[in-house]
PDB file of N, CA and C in Angstrom:
ATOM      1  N   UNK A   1      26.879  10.332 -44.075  1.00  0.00           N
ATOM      2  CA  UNK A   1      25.864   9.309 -44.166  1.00  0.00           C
ATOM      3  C   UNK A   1      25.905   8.383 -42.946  1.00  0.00           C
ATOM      4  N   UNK A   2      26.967   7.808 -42.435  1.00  0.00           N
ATOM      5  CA  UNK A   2      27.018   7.144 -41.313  1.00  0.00           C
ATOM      6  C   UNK A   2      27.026   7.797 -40.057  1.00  0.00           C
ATOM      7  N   UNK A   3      27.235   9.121 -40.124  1.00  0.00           N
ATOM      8  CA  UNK A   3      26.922   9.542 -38.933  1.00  0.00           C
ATOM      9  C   UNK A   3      25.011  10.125 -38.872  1.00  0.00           C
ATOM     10  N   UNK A   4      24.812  10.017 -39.510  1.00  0.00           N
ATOM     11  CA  UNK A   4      23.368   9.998 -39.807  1.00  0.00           C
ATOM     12  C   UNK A   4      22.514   8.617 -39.099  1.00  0.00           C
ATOM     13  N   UNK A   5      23.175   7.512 -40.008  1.00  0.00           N
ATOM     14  CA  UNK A   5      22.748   5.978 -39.514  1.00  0.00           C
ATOM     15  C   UNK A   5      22.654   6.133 -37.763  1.00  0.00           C
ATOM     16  N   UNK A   6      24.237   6.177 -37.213  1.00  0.00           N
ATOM     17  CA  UNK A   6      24.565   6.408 -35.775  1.00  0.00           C
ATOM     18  C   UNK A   6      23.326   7.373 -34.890  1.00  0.00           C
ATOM     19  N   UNK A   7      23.094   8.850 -35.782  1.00  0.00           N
ATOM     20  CA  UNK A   7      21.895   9.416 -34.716  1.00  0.00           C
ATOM     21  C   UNK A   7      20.207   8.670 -35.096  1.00  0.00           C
ATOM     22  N   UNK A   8      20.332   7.938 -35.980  1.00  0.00           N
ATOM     23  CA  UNK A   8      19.066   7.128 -35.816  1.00  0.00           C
ATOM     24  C   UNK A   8      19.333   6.551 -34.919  1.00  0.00           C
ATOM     25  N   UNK A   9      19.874   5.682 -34.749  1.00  0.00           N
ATOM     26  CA  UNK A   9      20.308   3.831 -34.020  1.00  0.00           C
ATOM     27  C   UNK A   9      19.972   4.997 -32.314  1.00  0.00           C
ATOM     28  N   UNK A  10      20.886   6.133 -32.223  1.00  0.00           N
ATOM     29  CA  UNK A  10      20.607   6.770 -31.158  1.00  0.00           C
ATOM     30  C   UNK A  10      18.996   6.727 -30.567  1.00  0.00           C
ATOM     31  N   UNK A  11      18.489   7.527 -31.586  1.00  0.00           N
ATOM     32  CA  UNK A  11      17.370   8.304 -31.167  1.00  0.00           C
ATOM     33  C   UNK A  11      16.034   6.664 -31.065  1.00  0.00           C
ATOM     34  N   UNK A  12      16.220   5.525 -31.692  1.00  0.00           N
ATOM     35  CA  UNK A  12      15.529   4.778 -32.273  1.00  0.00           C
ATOM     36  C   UNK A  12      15.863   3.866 -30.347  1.00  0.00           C
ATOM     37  N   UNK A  13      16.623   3.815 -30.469  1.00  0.00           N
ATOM     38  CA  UNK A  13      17.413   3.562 -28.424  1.00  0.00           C
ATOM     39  C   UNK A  13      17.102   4.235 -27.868  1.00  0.00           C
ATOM     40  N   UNK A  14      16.632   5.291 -27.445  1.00  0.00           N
ATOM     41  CA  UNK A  14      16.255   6.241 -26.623  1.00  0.00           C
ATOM     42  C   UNK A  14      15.037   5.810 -26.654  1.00  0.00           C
ATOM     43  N   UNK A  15      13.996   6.156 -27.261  1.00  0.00           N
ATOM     44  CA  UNK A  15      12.640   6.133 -27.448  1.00  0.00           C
ATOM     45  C   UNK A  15      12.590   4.669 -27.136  1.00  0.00           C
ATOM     46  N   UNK A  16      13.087   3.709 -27.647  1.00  0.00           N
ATOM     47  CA  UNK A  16      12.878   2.086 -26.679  1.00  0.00           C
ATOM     48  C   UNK A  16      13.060   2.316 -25.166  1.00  0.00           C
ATOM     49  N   UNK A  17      14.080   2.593 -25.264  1.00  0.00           N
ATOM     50  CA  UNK A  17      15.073   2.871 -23.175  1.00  0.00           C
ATOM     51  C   UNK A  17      13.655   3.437 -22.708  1.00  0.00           C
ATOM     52  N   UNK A  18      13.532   4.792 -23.398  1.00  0.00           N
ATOM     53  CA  UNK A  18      12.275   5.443 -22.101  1.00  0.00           C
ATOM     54  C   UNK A  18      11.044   5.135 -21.718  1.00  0.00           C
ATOM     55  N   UNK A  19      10.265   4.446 -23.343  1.00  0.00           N
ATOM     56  CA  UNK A  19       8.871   4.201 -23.199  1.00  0.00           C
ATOM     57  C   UNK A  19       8.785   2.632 -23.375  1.00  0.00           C
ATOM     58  N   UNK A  20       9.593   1.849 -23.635  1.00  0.00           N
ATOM     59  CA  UNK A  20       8.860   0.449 -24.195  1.00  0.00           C
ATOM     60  C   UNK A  20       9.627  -0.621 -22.814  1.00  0.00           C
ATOM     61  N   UNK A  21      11.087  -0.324 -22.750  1.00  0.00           N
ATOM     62  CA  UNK A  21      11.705  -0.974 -21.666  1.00  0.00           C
ATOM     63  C   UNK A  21      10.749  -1.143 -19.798  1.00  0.00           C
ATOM     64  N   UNK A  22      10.785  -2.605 -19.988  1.00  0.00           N
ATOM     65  CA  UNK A  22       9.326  -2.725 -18.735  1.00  0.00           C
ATOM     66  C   UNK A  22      10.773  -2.390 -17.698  1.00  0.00           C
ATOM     67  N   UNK A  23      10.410  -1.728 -16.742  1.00  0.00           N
ATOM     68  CA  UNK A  23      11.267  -1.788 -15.228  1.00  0.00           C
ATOM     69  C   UNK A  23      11.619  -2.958 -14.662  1.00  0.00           C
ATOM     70  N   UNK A  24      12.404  -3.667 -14.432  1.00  0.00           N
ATOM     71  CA  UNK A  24      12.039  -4.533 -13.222  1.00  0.00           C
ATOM     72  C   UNK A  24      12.449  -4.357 -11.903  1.00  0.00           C
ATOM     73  N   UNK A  25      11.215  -5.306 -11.381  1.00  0.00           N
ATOM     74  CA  UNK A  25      10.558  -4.498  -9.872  1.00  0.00           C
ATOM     75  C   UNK A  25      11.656  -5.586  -8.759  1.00  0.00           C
ATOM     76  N   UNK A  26      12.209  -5.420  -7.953  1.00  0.00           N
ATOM     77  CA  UNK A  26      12.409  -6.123  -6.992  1.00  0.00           C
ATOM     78  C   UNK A  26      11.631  -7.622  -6.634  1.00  0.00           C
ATOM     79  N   UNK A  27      11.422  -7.976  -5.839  1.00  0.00           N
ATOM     80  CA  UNK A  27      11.058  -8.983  -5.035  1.00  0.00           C
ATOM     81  C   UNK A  27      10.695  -8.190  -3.689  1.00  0.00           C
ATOM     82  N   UNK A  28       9.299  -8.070  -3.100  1.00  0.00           N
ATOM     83  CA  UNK A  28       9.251  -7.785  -1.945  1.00  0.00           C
ATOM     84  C   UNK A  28       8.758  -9.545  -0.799  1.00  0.00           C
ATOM     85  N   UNK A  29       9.158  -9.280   0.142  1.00  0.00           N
ATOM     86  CA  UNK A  29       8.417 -10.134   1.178  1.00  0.00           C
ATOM     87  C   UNK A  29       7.249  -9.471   1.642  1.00  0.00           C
ATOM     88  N   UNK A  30       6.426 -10.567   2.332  1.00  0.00           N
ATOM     89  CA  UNK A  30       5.117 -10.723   2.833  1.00  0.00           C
ATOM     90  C   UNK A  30       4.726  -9.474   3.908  1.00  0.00           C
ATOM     91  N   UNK A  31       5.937  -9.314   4.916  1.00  0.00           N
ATOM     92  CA  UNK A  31       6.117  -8.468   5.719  1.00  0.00           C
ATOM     93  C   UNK A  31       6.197  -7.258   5.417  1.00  0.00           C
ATOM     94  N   UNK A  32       6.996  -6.962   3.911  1.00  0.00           N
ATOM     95  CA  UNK A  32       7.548  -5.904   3.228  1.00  0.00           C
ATOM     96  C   UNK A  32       5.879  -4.911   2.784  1.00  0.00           C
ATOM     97  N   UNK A  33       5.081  -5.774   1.857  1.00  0.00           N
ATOM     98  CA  UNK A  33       4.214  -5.027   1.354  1.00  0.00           C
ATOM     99  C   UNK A  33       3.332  -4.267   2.326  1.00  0.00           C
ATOM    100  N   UNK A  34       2.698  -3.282   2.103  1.00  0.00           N
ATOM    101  CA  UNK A  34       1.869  -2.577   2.866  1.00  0.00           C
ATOM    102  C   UNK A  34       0.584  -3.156   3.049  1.00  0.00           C
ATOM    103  N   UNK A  35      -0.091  -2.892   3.916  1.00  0.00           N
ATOM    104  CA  UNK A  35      -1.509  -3.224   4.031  1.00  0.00           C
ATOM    105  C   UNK A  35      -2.803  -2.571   3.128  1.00  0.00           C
ATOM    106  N   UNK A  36      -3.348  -3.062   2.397  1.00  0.00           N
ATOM    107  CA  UNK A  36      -4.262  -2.348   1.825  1.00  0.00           C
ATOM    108  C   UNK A  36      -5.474  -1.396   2.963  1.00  0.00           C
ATOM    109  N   UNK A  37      -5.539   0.010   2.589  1.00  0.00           N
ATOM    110  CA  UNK A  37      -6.591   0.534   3.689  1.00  0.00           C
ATOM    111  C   UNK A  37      -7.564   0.073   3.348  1.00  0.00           C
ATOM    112  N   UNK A  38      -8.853  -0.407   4.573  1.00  0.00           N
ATOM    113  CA  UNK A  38      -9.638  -0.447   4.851  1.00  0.00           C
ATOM    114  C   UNK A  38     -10.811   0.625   5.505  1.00  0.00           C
ATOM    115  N   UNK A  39     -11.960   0.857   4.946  1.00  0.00           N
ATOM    116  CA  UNK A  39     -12.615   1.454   5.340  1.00  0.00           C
ATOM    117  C   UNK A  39     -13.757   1.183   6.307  1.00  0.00           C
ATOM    118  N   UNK A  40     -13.802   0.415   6.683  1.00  0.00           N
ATOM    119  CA  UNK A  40     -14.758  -0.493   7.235  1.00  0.00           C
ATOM    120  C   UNK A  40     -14.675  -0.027   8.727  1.00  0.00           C
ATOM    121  N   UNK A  41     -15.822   0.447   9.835  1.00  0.00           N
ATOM    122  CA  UNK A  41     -16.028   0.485  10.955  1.00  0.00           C
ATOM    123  C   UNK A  41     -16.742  -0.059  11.592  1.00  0.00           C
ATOM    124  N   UNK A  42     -16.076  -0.476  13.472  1.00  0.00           N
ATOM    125  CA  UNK A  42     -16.408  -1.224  13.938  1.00  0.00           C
ATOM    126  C   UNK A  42     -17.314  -0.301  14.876  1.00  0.00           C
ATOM    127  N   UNK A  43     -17.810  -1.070  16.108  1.00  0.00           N
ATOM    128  CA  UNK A  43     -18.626  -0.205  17.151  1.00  0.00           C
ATOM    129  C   UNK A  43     -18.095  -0.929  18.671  1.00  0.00           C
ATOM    130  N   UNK A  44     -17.365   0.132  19.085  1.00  0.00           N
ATOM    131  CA  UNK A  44     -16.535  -0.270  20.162  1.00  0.00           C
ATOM    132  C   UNK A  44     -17.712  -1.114  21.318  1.00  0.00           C
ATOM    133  N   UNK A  45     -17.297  -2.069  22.382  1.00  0.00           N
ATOM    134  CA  UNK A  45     -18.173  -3.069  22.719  1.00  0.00           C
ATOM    135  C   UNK A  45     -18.743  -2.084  24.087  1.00  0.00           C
ATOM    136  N   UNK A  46     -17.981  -1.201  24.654  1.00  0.00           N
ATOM    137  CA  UNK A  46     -17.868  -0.727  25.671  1.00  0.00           C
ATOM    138  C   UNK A  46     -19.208   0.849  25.682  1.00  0.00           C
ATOM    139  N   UNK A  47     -18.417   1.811  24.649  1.00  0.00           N
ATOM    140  CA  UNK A  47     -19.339   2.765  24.756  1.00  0.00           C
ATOM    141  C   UNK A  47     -20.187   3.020  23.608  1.00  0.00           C
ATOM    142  N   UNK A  48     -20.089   2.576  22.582  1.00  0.00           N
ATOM    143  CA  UNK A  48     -21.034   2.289  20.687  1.00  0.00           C
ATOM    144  C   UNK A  48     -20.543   3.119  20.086  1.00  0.00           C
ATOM    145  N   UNK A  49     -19.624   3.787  20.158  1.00  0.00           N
ATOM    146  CA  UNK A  49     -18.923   5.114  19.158  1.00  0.00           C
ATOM    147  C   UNK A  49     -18.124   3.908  17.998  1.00  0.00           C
ATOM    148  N   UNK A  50     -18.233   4.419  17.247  1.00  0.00           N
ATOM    149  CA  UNK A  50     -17.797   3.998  15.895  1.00  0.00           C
ATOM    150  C   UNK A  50     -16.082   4.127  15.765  1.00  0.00           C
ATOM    151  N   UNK A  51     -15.228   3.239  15.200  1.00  0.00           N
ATOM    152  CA  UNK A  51     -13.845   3.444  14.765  1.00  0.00           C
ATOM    153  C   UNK A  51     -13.347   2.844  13.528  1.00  0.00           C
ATOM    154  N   UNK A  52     -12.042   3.479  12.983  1.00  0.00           N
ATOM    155  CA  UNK A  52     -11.823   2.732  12.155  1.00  0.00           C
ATOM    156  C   UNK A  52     -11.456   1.089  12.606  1.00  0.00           C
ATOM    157  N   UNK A  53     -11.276  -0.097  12.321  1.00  0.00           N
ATOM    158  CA  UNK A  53     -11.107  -1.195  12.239  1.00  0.00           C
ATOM    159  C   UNK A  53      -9.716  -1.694  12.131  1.00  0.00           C
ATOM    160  N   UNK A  54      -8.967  -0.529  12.079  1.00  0.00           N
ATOM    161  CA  UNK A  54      -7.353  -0.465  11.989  1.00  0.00           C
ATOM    162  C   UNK A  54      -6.628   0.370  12.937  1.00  0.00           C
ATOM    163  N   UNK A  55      -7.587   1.119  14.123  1.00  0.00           N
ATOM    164  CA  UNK A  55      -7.531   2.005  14.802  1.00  0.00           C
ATOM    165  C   UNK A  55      -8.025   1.145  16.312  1.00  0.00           C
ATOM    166  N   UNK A  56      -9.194   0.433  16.160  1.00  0.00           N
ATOM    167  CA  UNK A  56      -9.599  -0.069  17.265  1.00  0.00           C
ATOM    168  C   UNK A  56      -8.815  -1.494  17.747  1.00  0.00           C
ATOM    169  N   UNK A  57      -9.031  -1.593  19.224  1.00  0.00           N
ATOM    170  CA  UNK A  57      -8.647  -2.563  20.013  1.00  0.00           C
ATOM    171  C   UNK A  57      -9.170  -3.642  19.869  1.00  0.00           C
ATOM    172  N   UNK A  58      -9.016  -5.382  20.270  1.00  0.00           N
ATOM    173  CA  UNK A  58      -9.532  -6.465  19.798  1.00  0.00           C
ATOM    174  C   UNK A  58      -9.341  -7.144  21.167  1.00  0.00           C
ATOM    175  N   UNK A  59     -10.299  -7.428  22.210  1.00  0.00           N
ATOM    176  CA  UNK A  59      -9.756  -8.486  22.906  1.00  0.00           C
ATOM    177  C   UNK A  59     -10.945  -8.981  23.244  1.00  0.00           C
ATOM    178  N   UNK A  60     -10.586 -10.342  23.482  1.00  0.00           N
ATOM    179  CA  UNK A  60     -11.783 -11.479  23.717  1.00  0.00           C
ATOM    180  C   UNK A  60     -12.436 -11.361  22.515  1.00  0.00           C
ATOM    181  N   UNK A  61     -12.354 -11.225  21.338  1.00  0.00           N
ATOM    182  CA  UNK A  61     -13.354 -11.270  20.317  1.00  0.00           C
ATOM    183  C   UNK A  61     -14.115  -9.901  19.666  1.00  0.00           C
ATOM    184  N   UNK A  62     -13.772  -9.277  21.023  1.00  0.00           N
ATOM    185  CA  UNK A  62     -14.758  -7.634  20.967  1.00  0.00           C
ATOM    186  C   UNK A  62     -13.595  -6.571  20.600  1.00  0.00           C
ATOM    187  N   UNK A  63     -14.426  -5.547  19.769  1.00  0.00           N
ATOM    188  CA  UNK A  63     -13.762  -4.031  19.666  1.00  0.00           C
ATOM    189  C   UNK A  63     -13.744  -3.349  20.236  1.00  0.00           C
ATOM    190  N   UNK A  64     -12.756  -2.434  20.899  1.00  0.00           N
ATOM    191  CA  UNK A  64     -12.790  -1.432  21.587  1.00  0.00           C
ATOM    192  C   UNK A  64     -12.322   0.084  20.810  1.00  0.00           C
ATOM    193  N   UNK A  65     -12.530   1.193  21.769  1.00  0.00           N
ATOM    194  CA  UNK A  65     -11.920   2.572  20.493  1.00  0.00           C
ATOM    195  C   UNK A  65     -10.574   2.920  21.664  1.00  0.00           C
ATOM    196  N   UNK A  66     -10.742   2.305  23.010  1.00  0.00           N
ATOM    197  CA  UNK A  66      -9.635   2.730  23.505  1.00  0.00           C
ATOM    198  C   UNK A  66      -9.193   2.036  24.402  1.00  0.00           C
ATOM    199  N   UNK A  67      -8.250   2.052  25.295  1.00  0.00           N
ATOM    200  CA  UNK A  67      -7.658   1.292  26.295  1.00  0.00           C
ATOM    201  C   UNK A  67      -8.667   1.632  27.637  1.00  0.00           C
ATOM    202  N   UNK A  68      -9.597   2.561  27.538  1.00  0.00           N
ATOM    203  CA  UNK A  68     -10.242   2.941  28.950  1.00  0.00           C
ATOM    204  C   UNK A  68     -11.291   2.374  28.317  1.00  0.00           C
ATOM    205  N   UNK A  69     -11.844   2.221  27.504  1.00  0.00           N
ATOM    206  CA  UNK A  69     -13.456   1.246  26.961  1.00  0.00           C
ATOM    207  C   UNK A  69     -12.874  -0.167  27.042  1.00  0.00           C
ATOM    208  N   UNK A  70     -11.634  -0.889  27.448  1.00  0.00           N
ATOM    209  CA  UNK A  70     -11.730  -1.994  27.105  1.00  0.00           C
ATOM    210  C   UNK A  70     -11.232  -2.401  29.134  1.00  0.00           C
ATOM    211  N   UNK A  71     -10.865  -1.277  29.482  1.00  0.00           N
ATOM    212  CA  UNK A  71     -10.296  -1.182  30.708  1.00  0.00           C
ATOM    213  C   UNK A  71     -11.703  -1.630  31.855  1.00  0.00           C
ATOM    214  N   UNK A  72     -12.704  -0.996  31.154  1.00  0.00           N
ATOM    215  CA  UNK A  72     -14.217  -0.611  31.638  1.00  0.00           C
ATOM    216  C   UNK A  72     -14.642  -1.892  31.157  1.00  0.00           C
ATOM    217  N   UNK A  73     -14.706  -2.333  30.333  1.00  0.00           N
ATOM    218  CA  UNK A  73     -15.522  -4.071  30.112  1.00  0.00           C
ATOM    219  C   UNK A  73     -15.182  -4.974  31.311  1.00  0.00           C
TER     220      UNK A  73
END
């Protein structure tokens, strides 16, 4: 009979442990988290070809798609 009780209390712990027990998550920093992707394209200032916005160059205000379109402004 009590070893009966014991594989409840088991099995009744298990099924908590695997499905109900929340994880806890670390602490990340600001630096740590990833960037959410963006889909959004720009139009380089130099030749009008299209880029991603995470791909293209930024100077003076303007987009570029490469170091020779911004070389050329």
């Amino acid at each position: 009979m009590i070893l009966k009780l014991i594989l409840l209390a088991l099995i009744i712990w298990a099924v908590y442990y695997f499905f109900f027990k929340k994880k806890s998550v670390a602490p990340q920093s600001e630096s740590a988290k990833p960037k959410p992707k963006t889909n959004e394209m720009v139009e380089c200032a130099s030749c009008g070809t299209f880029c991603d916005i995470d791909e293209a160059l930024l100077s003076n205000g303007k987009y570029y798609c490469s170091n020779e379109c911004m070389q050329k402004a």
